[in-house]
C-alpha atoms as a PDB file:
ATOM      1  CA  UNK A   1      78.489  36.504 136.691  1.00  0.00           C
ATOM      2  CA  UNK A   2      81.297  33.809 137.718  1.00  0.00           C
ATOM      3  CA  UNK A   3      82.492  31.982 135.593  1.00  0.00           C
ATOM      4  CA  UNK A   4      82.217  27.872 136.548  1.00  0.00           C
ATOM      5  CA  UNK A   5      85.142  26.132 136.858  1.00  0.00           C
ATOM      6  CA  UNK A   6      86.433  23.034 135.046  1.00  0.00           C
ATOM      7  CA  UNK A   7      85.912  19.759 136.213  1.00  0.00           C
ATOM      8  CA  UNK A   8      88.823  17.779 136.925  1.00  0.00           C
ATOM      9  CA  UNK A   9      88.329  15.463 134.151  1.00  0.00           C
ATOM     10  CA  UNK A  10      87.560  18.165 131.793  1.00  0.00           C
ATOM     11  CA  UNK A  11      90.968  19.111 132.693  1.00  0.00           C
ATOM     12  CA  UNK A  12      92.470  15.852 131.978  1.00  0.00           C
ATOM     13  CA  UNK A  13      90.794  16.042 128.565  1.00  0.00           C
ATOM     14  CA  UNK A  14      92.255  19.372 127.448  1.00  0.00           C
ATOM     15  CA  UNK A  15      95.788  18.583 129.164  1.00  0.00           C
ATOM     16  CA  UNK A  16      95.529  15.374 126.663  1.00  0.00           C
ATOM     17  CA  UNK A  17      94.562  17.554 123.707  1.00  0.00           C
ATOM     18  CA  UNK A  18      97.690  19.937 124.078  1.00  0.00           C
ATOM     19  CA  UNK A  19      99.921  16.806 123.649  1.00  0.00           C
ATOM     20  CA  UNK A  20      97.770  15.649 121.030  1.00  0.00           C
ATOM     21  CA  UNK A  21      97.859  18.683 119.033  1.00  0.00           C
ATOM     22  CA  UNK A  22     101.145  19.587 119.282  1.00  0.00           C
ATOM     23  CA  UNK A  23     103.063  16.124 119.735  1.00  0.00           C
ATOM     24  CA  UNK A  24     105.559  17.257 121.193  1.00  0.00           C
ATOM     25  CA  UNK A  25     108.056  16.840 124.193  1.00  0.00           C
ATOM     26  CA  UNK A  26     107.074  19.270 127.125  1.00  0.00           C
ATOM     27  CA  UNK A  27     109.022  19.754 130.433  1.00  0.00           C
ATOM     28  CA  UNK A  28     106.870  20.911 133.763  1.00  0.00           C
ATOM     29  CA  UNK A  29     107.099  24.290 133.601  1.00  0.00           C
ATOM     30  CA  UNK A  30     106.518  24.339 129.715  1.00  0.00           C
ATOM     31  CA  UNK A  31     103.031  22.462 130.424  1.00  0.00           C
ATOM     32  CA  UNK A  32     102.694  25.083 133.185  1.00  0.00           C
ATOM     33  CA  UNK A  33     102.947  28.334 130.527  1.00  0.00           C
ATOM     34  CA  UNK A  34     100.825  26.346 128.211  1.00  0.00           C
ATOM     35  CA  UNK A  35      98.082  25.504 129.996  1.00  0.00           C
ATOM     36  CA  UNK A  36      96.447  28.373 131.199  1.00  0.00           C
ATOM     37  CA  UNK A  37      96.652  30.247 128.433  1.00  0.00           C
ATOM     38  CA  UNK A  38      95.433  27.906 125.527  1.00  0.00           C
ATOM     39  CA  UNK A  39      93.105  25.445 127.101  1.00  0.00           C
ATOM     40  CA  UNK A  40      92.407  27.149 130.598  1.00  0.00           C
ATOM     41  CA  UNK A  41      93.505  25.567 133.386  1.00  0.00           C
ATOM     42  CA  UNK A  42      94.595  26.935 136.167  1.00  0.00           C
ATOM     43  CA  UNK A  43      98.602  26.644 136.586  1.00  0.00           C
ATOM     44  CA  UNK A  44      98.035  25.690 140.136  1.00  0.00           C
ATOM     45  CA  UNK A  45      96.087  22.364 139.305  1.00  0.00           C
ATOM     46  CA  UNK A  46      98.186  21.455 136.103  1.00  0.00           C
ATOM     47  CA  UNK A  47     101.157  19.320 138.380  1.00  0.00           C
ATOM     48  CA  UNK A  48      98.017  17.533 139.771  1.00  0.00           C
ATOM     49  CA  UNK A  49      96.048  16.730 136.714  1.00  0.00           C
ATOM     50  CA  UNK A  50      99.274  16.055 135.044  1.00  0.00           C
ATOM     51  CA  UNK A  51     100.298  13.700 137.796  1.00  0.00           C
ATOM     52  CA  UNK A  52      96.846  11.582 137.294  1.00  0.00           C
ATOM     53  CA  UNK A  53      97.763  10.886 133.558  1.00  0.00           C
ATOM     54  CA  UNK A  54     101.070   9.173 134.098  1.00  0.00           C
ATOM     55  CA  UNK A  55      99.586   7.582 136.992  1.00  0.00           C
ATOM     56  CA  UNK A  56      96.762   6.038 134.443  1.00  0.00           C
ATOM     57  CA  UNK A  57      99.397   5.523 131.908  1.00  0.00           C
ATOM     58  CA  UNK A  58      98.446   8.117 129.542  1.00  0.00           C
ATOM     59  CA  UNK A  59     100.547  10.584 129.148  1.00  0.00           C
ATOM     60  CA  UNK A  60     104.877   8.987 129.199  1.00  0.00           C
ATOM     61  CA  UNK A  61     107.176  10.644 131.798  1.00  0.00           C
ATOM     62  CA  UNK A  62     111.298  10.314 131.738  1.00  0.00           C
ATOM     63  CA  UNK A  63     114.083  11.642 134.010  1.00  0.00           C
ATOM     64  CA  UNK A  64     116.567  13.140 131.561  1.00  0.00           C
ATOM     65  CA  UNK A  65     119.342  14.476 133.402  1.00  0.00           C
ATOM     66  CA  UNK A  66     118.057  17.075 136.066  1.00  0.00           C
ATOM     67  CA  UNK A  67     114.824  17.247 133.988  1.00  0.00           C
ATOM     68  CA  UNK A  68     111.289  15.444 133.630  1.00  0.00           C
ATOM     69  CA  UNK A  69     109.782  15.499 130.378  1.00  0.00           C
ATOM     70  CA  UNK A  70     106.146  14.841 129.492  1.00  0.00           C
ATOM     71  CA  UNK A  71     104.981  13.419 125.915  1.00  0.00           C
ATOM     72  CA  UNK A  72     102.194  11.702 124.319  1.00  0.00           C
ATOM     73  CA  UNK A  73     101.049  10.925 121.362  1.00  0.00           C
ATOM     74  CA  UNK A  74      97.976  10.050 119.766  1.00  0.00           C
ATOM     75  CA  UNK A  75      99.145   6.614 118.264  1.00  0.00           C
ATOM     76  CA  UNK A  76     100.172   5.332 121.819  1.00  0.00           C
ATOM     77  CA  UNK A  77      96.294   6.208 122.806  1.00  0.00           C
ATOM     78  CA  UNK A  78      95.015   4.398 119.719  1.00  0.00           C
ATOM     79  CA  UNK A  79      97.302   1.307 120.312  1.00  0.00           C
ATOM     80  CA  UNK A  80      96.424   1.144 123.874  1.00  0.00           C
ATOM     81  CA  UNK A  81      92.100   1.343 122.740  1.00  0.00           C
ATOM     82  CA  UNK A  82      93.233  -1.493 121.175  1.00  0.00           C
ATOM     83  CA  UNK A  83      94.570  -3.512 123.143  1.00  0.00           C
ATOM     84  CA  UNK A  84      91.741  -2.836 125.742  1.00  0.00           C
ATOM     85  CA  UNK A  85      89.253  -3.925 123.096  1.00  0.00           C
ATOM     86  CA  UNK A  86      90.869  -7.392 121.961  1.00  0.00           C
ATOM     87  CA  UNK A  87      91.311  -8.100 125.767  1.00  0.00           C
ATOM     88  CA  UNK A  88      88.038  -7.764 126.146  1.00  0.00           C
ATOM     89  CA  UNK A  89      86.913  -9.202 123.041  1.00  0.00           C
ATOM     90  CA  UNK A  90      88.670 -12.243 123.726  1.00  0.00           C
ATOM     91  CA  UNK A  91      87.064 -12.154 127.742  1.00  0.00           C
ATOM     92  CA  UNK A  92      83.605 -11.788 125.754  1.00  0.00           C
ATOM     93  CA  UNK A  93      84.318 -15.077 124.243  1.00  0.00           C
ATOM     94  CA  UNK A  94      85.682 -17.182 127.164  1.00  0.00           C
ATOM     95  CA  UNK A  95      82.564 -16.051 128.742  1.00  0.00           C
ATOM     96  CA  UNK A  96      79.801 -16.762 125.970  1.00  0.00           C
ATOM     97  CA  UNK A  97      81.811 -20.343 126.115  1.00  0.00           C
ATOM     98  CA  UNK A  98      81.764 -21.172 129.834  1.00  0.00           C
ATOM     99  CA  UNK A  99      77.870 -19.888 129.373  1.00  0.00           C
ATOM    100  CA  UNK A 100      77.111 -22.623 126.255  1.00  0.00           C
ATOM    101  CA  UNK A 101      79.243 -25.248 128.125  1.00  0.00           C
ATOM    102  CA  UNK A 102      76.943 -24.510 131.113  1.00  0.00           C
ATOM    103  CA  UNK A 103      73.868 -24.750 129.252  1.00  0.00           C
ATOM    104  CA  UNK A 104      75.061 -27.713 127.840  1.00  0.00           C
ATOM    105  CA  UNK A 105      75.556 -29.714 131.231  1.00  0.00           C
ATOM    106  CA  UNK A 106      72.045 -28.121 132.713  1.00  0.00           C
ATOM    107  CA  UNK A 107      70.177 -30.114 129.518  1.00  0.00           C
ATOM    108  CA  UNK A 108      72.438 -32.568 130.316  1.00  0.00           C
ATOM    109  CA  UNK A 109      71.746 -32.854 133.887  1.00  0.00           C
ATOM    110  CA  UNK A 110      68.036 -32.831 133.276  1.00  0.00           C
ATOM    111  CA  UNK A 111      67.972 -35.893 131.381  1.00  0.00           C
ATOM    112  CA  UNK A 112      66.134 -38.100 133.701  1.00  0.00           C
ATOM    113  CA  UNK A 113      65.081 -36.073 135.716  1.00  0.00           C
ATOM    114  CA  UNK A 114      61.552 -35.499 133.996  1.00  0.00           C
ATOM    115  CA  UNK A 115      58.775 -34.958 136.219  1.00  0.00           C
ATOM    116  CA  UNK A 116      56.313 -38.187 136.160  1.00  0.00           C
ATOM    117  CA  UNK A 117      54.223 -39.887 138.338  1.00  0.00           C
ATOM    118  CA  UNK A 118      57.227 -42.268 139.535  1.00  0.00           C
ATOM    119  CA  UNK A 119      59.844 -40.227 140.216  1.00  0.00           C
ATOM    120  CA  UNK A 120      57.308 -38.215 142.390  1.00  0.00           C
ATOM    121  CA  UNK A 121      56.791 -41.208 144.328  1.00  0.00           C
ATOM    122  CA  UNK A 122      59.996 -42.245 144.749  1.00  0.00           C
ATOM    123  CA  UNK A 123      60.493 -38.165 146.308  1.00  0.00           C
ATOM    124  CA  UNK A 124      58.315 -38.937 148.792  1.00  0.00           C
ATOM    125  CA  UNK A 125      59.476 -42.427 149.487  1.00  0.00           C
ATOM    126  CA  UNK A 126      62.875 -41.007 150.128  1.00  0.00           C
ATOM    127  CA  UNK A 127      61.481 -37.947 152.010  1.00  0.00           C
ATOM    128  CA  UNK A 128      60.163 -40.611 154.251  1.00  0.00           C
ATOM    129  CA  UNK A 129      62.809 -42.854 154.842  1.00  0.00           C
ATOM    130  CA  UNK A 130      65.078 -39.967 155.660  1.00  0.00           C
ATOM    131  CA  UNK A 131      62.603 -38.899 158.439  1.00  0.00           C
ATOM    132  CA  UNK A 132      62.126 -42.528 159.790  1.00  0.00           C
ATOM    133  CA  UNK A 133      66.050 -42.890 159.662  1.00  0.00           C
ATOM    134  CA  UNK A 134      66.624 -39.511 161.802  1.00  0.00           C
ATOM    135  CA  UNK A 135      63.820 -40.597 163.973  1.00  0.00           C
ATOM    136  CA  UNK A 136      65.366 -44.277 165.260  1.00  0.00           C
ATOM    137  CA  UNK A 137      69.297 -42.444 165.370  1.00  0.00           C
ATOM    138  CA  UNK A 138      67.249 -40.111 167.833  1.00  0.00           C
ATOM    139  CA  UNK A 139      65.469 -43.807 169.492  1.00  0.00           C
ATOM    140  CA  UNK A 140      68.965 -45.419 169.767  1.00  0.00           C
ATOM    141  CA  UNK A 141      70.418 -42.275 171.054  1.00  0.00           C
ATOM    142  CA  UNK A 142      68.168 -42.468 173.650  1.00  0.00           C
ATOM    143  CA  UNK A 143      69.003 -45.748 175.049  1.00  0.00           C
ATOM    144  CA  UNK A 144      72.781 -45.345 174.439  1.00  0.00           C
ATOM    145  CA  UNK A 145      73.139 -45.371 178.438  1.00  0.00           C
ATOM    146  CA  UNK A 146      71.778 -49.438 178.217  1.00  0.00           C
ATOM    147  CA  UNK A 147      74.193 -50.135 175.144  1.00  0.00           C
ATOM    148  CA  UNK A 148      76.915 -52.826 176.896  1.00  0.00           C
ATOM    149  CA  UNK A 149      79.961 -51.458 174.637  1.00  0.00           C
ATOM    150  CA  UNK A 150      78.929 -47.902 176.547  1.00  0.00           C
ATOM    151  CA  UNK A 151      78.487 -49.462 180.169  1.00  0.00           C
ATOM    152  CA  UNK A 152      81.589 -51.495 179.624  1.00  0.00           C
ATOM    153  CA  UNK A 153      83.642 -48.110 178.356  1.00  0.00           C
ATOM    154  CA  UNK A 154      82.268 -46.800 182.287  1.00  0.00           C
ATOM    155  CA  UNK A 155      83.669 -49.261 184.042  1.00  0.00           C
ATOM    156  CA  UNK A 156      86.794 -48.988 182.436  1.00  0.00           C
END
């Protein structure tokens, strides 16, 4: 039977662990020999999966001389879970504050605002007025033609 290839992040994983385990300092071709051999990955995908770490900040890359070098180390992952988890500790909190300060101005804004028998009234009163007021602009639109100011603007 084949054997099923690795996914592409399973790759990333065990490219991570040989830096991990050995903490060391590998050039291109190093990671290249290595790779197939102890954690099974084909040599023609390691320059891609190796690219996608230093892309995602994971793995450190320098030009030294002619050379590249590759290195990381598990401290640099630990410090960097870190730093992930007080940023978003500290969003947490921001957002469980805008949240009670929100709460706080909806109680706030329903002071008032009760339902009774009154303010009802005074709903429908309004409701009312609104519709006689759009009703009469609609009456004086009407008879804008007859309005002097208007006949007088003709003339001019």
């Amino acid at each position: 039977s084949k054997k099923k290839g690795l996914s592409f992040e399973e790759k990333r994983v065990r490219m991570m662990e040989i830096f991990f385990e050995t903490k060391d300092v590998f050039q291109l071709k190093d990671i290249e020999k290595i790779a197939p051999k102890e954690k099974g990955i084909t040599s023609m995908s390691v320059k891609e999966i190796l690219q996608s770490l230093v892309d995602d900040g994971m793995v450190d890359t320098d030009r030294i001389g002619t050379s590249n070098y590759f290195w990381a180390f598990p401290s640099k992952a630990l410090h960097a879970r870190k730093r992930k988890l007080e940023e978003l500790e500290s969003q947490f909190a921001e957002s469980s504050q805008k949240k009670e300060a929100l709460q706080k101005s909806i109680e706030k804004s329903k002071i008032g605002r009760e339902d009774t028998a009154e303010r009802a009234a005074l709903i429908e009163e309004l409701a009312a007025l609104r519709q006689k007021k759009e009703q009469l602009k609609s009456e004086i639109d009407k008879y804008r033609e007859c309005d002097p100011d208007v006949v007088e603007e003709m003339r001019k």
